[in-house]
PDB file of N, CA and C in Angstrom:
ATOM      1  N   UNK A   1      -8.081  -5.585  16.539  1.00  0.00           N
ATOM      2  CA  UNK A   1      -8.457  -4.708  17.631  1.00  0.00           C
ATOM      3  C   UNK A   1      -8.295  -3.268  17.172  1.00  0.00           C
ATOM      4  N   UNK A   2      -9.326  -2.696  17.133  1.00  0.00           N
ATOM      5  CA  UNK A   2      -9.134  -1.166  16.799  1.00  0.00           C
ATOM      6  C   UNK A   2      -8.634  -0.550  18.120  1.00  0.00           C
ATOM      7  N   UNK A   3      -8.408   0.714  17.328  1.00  0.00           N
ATOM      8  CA  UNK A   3      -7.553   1.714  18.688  1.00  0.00           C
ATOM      9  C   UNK A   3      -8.130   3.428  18.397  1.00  0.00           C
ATOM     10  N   UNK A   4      -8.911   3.662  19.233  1.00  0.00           N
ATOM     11  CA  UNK A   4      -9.390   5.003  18.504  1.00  0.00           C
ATOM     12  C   UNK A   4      -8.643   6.398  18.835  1.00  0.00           C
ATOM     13  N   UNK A   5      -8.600   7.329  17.594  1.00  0.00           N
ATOM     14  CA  UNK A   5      -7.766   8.286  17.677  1.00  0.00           C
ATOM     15  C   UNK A   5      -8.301   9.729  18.315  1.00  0.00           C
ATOM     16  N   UNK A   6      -8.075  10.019  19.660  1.00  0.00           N
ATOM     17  CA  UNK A   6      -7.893  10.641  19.937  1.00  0.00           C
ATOM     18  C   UNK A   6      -7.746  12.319  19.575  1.00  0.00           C
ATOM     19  N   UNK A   7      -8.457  13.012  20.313  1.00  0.00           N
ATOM     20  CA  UNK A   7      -7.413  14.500  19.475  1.00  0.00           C
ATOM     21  C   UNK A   7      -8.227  15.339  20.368  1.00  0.00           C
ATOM     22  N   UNK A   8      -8.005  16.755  20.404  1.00  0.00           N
ATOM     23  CA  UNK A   8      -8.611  18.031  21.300  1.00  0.00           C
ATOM     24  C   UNK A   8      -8.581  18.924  20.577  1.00  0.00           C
ATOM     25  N   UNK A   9      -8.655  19.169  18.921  1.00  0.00           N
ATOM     26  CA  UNK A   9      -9.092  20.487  18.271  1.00  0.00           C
ATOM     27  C   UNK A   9     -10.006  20.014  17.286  1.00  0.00           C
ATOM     28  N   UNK A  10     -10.254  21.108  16.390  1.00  0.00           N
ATOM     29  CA  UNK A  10     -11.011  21.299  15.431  1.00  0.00           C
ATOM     30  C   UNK A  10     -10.771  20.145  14.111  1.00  0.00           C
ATOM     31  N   UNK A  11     -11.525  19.403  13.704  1.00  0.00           N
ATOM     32  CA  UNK A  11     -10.684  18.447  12.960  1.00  0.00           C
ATOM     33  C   UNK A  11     -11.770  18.617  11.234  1.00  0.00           C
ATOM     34  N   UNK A  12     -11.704  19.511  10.890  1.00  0.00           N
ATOM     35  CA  UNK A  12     -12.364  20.297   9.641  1.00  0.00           C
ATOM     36  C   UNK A  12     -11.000  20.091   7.999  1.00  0.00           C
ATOM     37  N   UNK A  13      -9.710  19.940   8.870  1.00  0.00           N
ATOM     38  CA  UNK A  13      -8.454  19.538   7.709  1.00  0.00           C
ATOM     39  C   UNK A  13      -9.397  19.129   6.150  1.00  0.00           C
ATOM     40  N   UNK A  14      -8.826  19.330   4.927  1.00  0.00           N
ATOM     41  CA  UNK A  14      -8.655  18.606   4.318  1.00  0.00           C
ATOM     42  C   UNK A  14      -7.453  19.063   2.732  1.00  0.00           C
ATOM     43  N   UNK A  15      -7.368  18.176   2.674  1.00  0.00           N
ATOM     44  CA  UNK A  15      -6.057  18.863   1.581  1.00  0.00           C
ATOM     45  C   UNK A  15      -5.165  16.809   1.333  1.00  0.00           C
ATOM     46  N   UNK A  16      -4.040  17.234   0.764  1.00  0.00           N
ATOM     47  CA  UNK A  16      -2.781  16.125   0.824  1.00  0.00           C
ATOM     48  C   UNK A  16      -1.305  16.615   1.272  1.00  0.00           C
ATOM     49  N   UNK A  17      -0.890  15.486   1.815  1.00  0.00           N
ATOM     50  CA  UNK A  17       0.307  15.998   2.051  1.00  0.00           C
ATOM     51  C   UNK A  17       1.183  15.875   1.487  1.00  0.00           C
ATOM     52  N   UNK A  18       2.037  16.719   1.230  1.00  0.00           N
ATOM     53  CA  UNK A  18       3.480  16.480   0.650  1.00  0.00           C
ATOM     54  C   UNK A  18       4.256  15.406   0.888  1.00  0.00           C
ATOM     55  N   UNK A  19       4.640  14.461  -0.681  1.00  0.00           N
ATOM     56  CA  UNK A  19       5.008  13.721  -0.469  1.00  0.00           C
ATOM     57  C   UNK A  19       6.797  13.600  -0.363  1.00  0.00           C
ATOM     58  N   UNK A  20       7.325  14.810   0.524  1.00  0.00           N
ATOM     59  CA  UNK A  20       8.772  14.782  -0.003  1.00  0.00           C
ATOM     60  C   UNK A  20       9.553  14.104   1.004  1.00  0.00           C
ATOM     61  N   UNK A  21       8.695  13.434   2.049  1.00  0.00           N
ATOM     62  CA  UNK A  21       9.692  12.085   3.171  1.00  0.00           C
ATOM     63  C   UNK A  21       8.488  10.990   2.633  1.00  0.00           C
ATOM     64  N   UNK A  22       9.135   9.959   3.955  1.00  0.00           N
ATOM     65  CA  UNK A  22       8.102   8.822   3.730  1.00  0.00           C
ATOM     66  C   UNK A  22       6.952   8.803   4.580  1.00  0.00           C
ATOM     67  N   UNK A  23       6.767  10.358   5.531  1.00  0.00           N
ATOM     68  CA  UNK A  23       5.627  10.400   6.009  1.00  0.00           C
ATOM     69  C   UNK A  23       5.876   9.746   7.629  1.00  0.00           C
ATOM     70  N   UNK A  24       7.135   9.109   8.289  1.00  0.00           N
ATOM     71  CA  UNK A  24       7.436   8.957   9.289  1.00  0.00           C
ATOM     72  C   UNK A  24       8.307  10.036  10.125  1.00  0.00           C
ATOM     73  N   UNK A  25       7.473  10.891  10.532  1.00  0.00           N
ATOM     74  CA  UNK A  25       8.256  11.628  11.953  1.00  0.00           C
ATOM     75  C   UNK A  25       9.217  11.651  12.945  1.00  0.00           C
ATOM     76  N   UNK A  26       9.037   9.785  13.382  1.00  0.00           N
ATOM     77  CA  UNK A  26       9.792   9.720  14.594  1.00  0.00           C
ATOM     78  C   UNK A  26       9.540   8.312  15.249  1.00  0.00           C
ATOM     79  N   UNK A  27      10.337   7.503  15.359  1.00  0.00           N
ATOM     80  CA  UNK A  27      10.098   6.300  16.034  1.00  0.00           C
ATOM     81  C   UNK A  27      11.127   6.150  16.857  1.00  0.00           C
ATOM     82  N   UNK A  28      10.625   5.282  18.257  1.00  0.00           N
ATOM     83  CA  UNK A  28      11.301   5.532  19.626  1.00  0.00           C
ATOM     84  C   UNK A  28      11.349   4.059  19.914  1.00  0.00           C
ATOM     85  N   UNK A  29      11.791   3.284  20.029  1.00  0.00           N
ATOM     86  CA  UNK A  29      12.150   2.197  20.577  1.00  0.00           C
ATOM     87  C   UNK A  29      12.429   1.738  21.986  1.00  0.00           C
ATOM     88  N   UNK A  30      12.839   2.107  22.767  1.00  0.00           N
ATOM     89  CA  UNK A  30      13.086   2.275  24.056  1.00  0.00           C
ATOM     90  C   UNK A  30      12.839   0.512  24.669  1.00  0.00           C
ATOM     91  N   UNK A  31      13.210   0.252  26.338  1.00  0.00           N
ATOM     92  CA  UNK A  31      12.825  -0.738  27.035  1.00  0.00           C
ATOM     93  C   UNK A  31      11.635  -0.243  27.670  1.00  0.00           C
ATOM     94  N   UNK A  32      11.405   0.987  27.692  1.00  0.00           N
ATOM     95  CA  UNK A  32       9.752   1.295  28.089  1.00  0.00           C
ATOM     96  C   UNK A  32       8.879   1.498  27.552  1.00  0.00           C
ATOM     97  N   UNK A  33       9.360   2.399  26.519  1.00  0.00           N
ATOM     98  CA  UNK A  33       7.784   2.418  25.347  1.00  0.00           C
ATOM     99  C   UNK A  33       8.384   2.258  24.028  1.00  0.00           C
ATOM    100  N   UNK A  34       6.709   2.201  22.956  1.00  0.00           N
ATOM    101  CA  UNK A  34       7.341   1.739  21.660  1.00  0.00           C
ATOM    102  C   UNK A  34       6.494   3.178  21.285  1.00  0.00           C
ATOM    103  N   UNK A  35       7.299   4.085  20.206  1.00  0.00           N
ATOM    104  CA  UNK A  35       6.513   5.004  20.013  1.00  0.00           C
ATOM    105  C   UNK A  35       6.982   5.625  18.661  1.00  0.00           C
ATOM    106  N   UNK A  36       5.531   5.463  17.909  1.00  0.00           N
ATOM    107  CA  UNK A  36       5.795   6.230  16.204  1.00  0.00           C
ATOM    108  C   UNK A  36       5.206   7.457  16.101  1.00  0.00           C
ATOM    109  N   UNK A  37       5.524   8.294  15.250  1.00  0.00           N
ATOM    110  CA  UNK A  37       5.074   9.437  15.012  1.00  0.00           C
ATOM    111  C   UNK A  37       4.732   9.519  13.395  1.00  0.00           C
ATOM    112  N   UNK A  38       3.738   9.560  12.958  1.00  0.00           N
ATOM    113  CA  UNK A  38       3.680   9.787  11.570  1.00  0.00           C
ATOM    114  C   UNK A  38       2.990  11.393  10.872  1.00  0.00           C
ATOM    115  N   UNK A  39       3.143  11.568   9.678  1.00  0.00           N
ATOM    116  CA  UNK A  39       2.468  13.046   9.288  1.00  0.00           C
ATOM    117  C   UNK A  39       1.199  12.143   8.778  1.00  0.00           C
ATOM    118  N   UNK A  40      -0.111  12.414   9.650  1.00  0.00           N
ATOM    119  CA  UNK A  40      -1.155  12.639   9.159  1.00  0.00           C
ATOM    120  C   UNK A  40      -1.751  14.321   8.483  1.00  0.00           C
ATOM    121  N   UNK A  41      -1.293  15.104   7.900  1.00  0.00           N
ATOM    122  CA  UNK A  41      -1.657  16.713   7.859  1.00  0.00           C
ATOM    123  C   UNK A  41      -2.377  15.963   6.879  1.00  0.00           C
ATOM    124  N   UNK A  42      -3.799  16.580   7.244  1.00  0.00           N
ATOM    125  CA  UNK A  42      -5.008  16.837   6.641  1.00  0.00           C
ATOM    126  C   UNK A  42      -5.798  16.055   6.254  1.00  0.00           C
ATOM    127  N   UNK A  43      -5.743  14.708   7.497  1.00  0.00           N
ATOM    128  CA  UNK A  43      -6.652  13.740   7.303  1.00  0.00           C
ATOM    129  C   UNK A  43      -7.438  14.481   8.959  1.00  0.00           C
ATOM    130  N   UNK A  44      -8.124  13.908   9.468  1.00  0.00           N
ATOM    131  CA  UNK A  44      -8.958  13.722  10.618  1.00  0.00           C
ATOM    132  C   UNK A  44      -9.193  12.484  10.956  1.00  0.00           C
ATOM    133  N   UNK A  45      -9.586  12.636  12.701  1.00  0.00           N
ATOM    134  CA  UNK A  45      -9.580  11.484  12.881  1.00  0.00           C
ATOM    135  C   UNK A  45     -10.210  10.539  12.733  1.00  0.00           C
ATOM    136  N   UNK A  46     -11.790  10.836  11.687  1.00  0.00           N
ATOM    137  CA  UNK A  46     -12.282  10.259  11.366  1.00  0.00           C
ATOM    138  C   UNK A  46     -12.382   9.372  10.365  1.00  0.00           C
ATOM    139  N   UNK A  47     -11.128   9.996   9.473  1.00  0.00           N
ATOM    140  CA  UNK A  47     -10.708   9.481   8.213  1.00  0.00           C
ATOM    141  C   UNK A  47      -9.569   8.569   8.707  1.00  0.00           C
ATOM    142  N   UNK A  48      -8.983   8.343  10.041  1.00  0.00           N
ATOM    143  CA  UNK A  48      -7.704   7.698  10.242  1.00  0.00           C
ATOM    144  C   UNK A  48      -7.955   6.101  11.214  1.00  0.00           C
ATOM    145  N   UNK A  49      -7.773   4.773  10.888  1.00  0.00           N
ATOM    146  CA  UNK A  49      -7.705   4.104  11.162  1.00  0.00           C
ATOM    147  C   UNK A  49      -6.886   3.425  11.831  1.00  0.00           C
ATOM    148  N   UNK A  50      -6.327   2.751  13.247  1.00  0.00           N
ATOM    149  CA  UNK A  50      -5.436   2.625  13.749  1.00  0.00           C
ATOM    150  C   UNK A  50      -6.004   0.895  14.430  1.00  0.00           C
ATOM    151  N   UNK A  51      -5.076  -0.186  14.008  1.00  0.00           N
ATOM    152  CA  UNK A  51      -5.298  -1.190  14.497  1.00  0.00           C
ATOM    153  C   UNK A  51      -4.782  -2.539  14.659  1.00  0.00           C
ATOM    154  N   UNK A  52      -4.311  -3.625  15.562  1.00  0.00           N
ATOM    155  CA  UNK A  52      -3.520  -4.305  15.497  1.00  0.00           C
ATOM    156  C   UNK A  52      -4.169  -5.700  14.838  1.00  0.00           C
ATOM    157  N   UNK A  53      -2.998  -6.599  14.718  1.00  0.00           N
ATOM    158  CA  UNK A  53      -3.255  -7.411  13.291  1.00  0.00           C
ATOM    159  C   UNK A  53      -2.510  -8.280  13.561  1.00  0.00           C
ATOM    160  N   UNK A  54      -2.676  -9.490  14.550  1.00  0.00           N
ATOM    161  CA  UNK A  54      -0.984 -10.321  14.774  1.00  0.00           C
ATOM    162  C   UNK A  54      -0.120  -9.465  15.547  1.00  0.00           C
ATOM    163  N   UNK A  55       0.734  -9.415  14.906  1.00  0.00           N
ATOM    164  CA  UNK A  55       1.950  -8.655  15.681  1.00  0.00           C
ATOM    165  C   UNK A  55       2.267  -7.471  15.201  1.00  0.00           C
ATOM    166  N   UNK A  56       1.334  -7.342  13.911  1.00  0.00           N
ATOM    167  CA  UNK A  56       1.773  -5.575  13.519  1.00  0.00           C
ATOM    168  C   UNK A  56       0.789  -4.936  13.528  1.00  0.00           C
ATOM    169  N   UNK A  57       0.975  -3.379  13.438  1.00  0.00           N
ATOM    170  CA  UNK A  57       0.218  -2.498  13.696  1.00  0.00           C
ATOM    171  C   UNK A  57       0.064  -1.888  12.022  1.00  0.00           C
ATOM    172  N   UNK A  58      -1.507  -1.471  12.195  1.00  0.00           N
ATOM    173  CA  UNK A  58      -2.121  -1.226  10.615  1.00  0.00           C
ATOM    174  C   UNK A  58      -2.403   0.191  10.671  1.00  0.00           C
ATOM    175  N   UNK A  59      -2.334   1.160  10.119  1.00  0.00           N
ATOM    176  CA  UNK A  59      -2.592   2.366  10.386  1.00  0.00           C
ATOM    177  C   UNK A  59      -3.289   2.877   8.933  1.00  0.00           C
ATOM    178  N   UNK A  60      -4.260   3.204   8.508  1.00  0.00           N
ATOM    179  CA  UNK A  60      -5.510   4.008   7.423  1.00  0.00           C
ATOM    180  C   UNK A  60      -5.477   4.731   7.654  1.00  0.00           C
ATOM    181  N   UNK A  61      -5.389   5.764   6.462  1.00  0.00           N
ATOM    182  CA  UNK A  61      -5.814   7.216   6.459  1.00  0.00           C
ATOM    183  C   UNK A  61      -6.518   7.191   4.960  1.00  0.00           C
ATOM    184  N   UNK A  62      -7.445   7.588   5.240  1.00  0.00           N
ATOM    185  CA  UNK A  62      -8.630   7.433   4.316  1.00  0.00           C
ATOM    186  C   UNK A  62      -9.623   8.768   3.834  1.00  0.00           C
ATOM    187  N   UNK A  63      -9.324   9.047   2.710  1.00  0.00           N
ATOM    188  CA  UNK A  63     -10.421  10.158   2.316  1.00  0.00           C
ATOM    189  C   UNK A  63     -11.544   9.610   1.579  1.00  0.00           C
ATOM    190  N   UNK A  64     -12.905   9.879   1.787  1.00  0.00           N
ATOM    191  CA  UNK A  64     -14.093   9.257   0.752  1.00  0.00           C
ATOM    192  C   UNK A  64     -13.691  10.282  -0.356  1.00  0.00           C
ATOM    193  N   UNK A  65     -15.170   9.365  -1.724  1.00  0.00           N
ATOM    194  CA  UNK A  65     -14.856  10.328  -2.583  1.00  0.00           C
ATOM    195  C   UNK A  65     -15.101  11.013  -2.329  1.00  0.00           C
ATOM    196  N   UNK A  66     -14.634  12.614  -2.994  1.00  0.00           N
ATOM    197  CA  UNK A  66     -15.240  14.184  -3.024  1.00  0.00           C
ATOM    198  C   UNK A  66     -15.167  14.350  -4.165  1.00  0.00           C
ATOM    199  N   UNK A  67     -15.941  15.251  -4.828  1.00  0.00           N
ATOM    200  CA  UNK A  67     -16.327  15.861  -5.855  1.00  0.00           C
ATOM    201  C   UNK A  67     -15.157  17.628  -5.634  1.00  0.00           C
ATOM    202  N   UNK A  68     -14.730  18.080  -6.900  1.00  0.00           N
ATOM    203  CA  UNK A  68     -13.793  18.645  -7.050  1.00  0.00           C
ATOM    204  C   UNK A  68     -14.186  19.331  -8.369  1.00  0.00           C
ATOM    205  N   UNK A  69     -13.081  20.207  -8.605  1.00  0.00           N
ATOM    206  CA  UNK A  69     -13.754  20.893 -10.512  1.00  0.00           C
ATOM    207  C   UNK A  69     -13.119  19.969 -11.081  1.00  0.00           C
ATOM    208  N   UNK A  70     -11.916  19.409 -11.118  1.00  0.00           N
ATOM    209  CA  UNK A  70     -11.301  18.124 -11.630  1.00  0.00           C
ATOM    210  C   UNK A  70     -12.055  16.549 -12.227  1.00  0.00           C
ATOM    211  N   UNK A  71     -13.417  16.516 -11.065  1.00  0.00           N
ATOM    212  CA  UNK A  71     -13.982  15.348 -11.182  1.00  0.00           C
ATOM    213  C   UNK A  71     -13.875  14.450  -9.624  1.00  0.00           C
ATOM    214  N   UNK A  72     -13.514  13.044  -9.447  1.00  0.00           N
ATOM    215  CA  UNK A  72     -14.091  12.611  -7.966  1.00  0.00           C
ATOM    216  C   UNK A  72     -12.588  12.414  -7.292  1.00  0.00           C
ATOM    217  N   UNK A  73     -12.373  12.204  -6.125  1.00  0.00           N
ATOM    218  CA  UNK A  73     -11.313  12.323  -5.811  1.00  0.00           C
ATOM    219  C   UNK A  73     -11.195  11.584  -4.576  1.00  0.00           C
ATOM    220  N   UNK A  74     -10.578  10.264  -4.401  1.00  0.00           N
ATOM    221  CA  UNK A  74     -10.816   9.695  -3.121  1.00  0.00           C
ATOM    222  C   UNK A  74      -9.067   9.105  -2.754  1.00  0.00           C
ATOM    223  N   UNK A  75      -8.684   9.083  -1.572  1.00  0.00           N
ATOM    224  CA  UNK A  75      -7.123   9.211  -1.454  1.00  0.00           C
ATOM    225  C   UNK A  75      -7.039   8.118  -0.451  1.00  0.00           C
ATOM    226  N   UNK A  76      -5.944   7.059  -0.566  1.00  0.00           N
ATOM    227  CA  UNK A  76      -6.029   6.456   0.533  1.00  0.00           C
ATOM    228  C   UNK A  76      -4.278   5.672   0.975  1.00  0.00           C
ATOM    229  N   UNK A  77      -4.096   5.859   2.109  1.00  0.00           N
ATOM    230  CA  UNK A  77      -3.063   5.506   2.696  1.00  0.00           C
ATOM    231  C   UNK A  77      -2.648   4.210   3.517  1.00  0.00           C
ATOM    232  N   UNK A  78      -1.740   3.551   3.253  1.00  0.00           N
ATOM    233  CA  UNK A  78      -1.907   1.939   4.258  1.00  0.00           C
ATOM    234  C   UNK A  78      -1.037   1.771   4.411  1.00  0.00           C
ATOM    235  N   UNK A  79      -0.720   1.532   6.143  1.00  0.00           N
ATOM    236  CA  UNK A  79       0.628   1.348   6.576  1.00  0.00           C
ATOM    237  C   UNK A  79       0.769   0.486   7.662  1.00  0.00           C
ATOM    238  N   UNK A  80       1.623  -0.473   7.377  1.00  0.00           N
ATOM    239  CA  UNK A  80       1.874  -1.680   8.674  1.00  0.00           C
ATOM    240  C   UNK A  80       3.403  -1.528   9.069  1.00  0.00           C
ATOM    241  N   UNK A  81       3.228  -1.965   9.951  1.00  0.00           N
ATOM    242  CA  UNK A  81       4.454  -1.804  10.982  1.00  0.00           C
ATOM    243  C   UNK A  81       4.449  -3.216  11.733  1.00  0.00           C
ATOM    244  N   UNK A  82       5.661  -3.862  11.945  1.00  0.00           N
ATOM    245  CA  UNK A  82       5.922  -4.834  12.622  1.00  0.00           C
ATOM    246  C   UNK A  82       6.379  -4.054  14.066  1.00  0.00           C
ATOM    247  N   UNK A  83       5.307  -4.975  15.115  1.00  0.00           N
ATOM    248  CA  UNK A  83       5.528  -4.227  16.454  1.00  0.00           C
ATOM    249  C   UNK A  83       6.435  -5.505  17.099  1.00  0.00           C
ATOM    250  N   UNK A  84       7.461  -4.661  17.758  1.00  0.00           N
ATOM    251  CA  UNK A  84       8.541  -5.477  18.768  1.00  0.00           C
ATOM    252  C   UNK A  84       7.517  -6.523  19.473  1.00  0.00           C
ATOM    253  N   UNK A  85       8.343  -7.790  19.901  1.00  0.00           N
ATOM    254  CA  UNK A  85       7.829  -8.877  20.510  1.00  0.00           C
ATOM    255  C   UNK A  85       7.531  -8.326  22.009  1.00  0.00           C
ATOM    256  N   UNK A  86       8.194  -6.635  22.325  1.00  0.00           N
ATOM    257  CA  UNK A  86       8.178  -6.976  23.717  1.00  0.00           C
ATOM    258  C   UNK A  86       6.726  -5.974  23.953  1.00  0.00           C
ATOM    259  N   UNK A  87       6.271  -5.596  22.932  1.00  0.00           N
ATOM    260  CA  UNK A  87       4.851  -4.448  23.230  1.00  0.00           C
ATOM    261  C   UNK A  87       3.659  -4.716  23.475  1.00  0.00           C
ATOM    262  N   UNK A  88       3.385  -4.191  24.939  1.00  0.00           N
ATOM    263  CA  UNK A  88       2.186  -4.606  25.617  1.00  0.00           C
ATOM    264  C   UNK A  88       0.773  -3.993  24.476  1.00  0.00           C
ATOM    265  N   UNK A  89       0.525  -4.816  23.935  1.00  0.00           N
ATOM    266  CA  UNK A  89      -0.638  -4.162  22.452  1.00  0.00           C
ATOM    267  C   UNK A  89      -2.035  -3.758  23.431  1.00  0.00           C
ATOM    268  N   UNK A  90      -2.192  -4.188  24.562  1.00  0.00           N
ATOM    269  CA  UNK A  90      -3.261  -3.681  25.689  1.00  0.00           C
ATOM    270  C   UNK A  90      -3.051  -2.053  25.805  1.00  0.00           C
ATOM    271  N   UNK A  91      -1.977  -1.745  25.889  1.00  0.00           N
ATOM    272  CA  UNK A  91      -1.777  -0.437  26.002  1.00  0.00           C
ATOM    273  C   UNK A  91      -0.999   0.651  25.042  1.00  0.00           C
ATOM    274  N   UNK A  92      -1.768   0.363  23.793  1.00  0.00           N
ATOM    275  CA  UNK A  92      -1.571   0.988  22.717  1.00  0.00           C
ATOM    276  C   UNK A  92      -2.521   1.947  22.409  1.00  0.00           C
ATOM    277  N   UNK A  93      -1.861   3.396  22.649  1.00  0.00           N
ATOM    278  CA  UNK A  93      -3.065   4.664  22.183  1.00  0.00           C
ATOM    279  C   UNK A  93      -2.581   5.113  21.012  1.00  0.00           C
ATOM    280  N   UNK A  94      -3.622   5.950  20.769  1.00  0.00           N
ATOM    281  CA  UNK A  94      -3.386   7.000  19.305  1.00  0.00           C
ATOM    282  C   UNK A  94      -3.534   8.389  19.187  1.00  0.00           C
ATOM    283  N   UNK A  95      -2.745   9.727  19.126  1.00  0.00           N
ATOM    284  CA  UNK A  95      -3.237  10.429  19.547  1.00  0.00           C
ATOM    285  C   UNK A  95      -2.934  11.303  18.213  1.00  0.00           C
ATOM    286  N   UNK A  96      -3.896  12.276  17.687  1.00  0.00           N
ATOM    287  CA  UNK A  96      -3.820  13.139  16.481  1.00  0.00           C
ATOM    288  C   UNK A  96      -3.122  14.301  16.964  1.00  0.00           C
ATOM    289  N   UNK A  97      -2.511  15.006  17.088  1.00  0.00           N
ATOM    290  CA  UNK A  97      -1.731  16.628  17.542  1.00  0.00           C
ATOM    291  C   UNK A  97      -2.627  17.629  16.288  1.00  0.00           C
ATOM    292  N   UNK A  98      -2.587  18.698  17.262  1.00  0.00           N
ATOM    293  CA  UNK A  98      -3.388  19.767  15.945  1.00  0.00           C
ATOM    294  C   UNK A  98      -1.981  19.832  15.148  1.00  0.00           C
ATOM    295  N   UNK A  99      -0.925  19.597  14.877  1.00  0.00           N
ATOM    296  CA  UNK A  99       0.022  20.088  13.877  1.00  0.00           C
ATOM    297  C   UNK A  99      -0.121  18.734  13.109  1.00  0.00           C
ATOM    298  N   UNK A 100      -0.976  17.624  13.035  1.00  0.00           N
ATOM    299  CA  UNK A 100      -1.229  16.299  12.243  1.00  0.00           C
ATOM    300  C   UNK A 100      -0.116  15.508  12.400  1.00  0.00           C
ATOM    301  N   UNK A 101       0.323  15.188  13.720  1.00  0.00           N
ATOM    302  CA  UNK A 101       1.085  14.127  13.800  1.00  0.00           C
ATOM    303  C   UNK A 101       0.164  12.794  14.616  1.00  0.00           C
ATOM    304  N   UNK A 102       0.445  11.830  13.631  1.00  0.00           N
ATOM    305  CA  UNK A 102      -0.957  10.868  14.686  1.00  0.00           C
ATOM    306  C   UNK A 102       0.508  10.054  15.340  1.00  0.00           C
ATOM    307  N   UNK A 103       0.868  10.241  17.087  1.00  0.00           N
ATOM    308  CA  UNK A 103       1.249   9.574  18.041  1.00  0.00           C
ATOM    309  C   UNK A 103       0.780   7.995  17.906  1.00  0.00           C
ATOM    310  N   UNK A 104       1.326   6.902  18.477  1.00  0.00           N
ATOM    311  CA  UNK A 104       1.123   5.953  18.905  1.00  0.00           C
ATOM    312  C   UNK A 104       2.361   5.582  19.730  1.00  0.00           C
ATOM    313  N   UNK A 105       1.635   4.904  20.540  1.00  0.00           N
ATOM    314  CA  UNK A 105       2.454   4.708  21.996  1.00  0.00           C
ATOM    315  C   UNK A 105       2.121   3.257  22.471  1.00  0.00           C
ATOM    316  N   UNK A 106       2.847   2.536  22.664  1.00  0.00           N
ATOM    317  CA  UNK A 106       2.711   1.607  23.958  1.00  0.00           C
ATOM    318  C   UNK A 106       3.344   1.034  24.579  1.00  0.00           C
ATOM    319  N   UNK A 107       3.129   0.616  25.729  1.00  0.00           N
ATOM    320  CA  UNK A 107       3.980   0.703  27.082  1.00  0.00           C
ATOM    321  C   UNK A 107       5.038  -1.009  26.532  1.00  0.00           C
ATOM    322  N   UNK A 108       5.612  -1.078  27.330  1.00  0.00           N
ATOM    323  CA  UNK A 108       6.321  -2.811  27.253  1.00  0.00           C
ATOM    324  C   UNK A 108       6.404  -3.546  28.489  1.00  0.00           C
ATOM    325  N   UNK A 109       5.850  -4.573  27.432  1.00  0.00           N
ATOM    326  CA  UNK A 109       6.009  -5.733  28.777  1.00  0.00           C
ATOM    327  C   UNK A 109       6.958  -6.360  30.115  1.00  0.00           C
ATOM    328  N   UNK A 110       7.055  -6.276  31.210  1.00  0.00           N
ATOM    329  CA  UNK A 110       7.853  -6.282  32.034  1.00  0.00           C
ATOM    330  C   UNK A 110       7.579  -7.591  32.507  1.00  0.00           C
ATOM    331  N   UNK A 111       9.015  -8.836  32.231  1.00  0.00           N
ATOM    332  CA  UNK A 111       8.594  -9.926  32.625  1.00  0.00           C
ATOM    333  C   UNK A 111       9.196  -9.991  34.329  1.00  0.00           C
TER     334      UNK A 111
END
């Protein structure tokens, strides 16, 4: 099931990011929501893939090739996450922030 990413600015980015964490922001666990934060800086959301898989969540960030003075240059990122048994995956969004944090959120199941 794809999940499409969201966003409200200009999404023209391109560059790499520094690799000096593991690229995770912030994860929230809670009995109400399940919520990650990752550094997407300087992908777009067109380059970013967000989607569930079983029980985990798959997240792409994907550059095509480009041509460069270097020669071709194509970059690509893949990340799964095992989502808690209790996360309603119906209500899983994605949201890009202009500072390149791609949000994901979803609510939990209330038996």
């Amino acid at each position: 099931m794809a999940v499409e990413v969201s966003h409200s600015w200009n999404a023209n980015n391109w560059d790499w990011p520094l690799q000096h964490h593991d690229g995770v922001v912030k994860v929230n666990n809670t009995d109400e929501k399940f919520e990650v934060g990752l550094d997407a800086s300087f992908f777009t959301p067109k380059e970013i893939e967000v989607k569930i898989a079983g029980d985990k969540l798959v997240v792409q960030f994907r550059h095509e090739n480009r041509d460069d003075i270097h020669g071709t240059v194509a970059r690509e990122i893949n990340r799964t996450y095992a989502l808690p048994p209790d996360v309603d995956k119906a209500t899983l969004k994605s949201h890009l922030t202009s500072r390149g944090v791609l949000n994901i959120t979803a609510q939990k199941k209330h038996h």
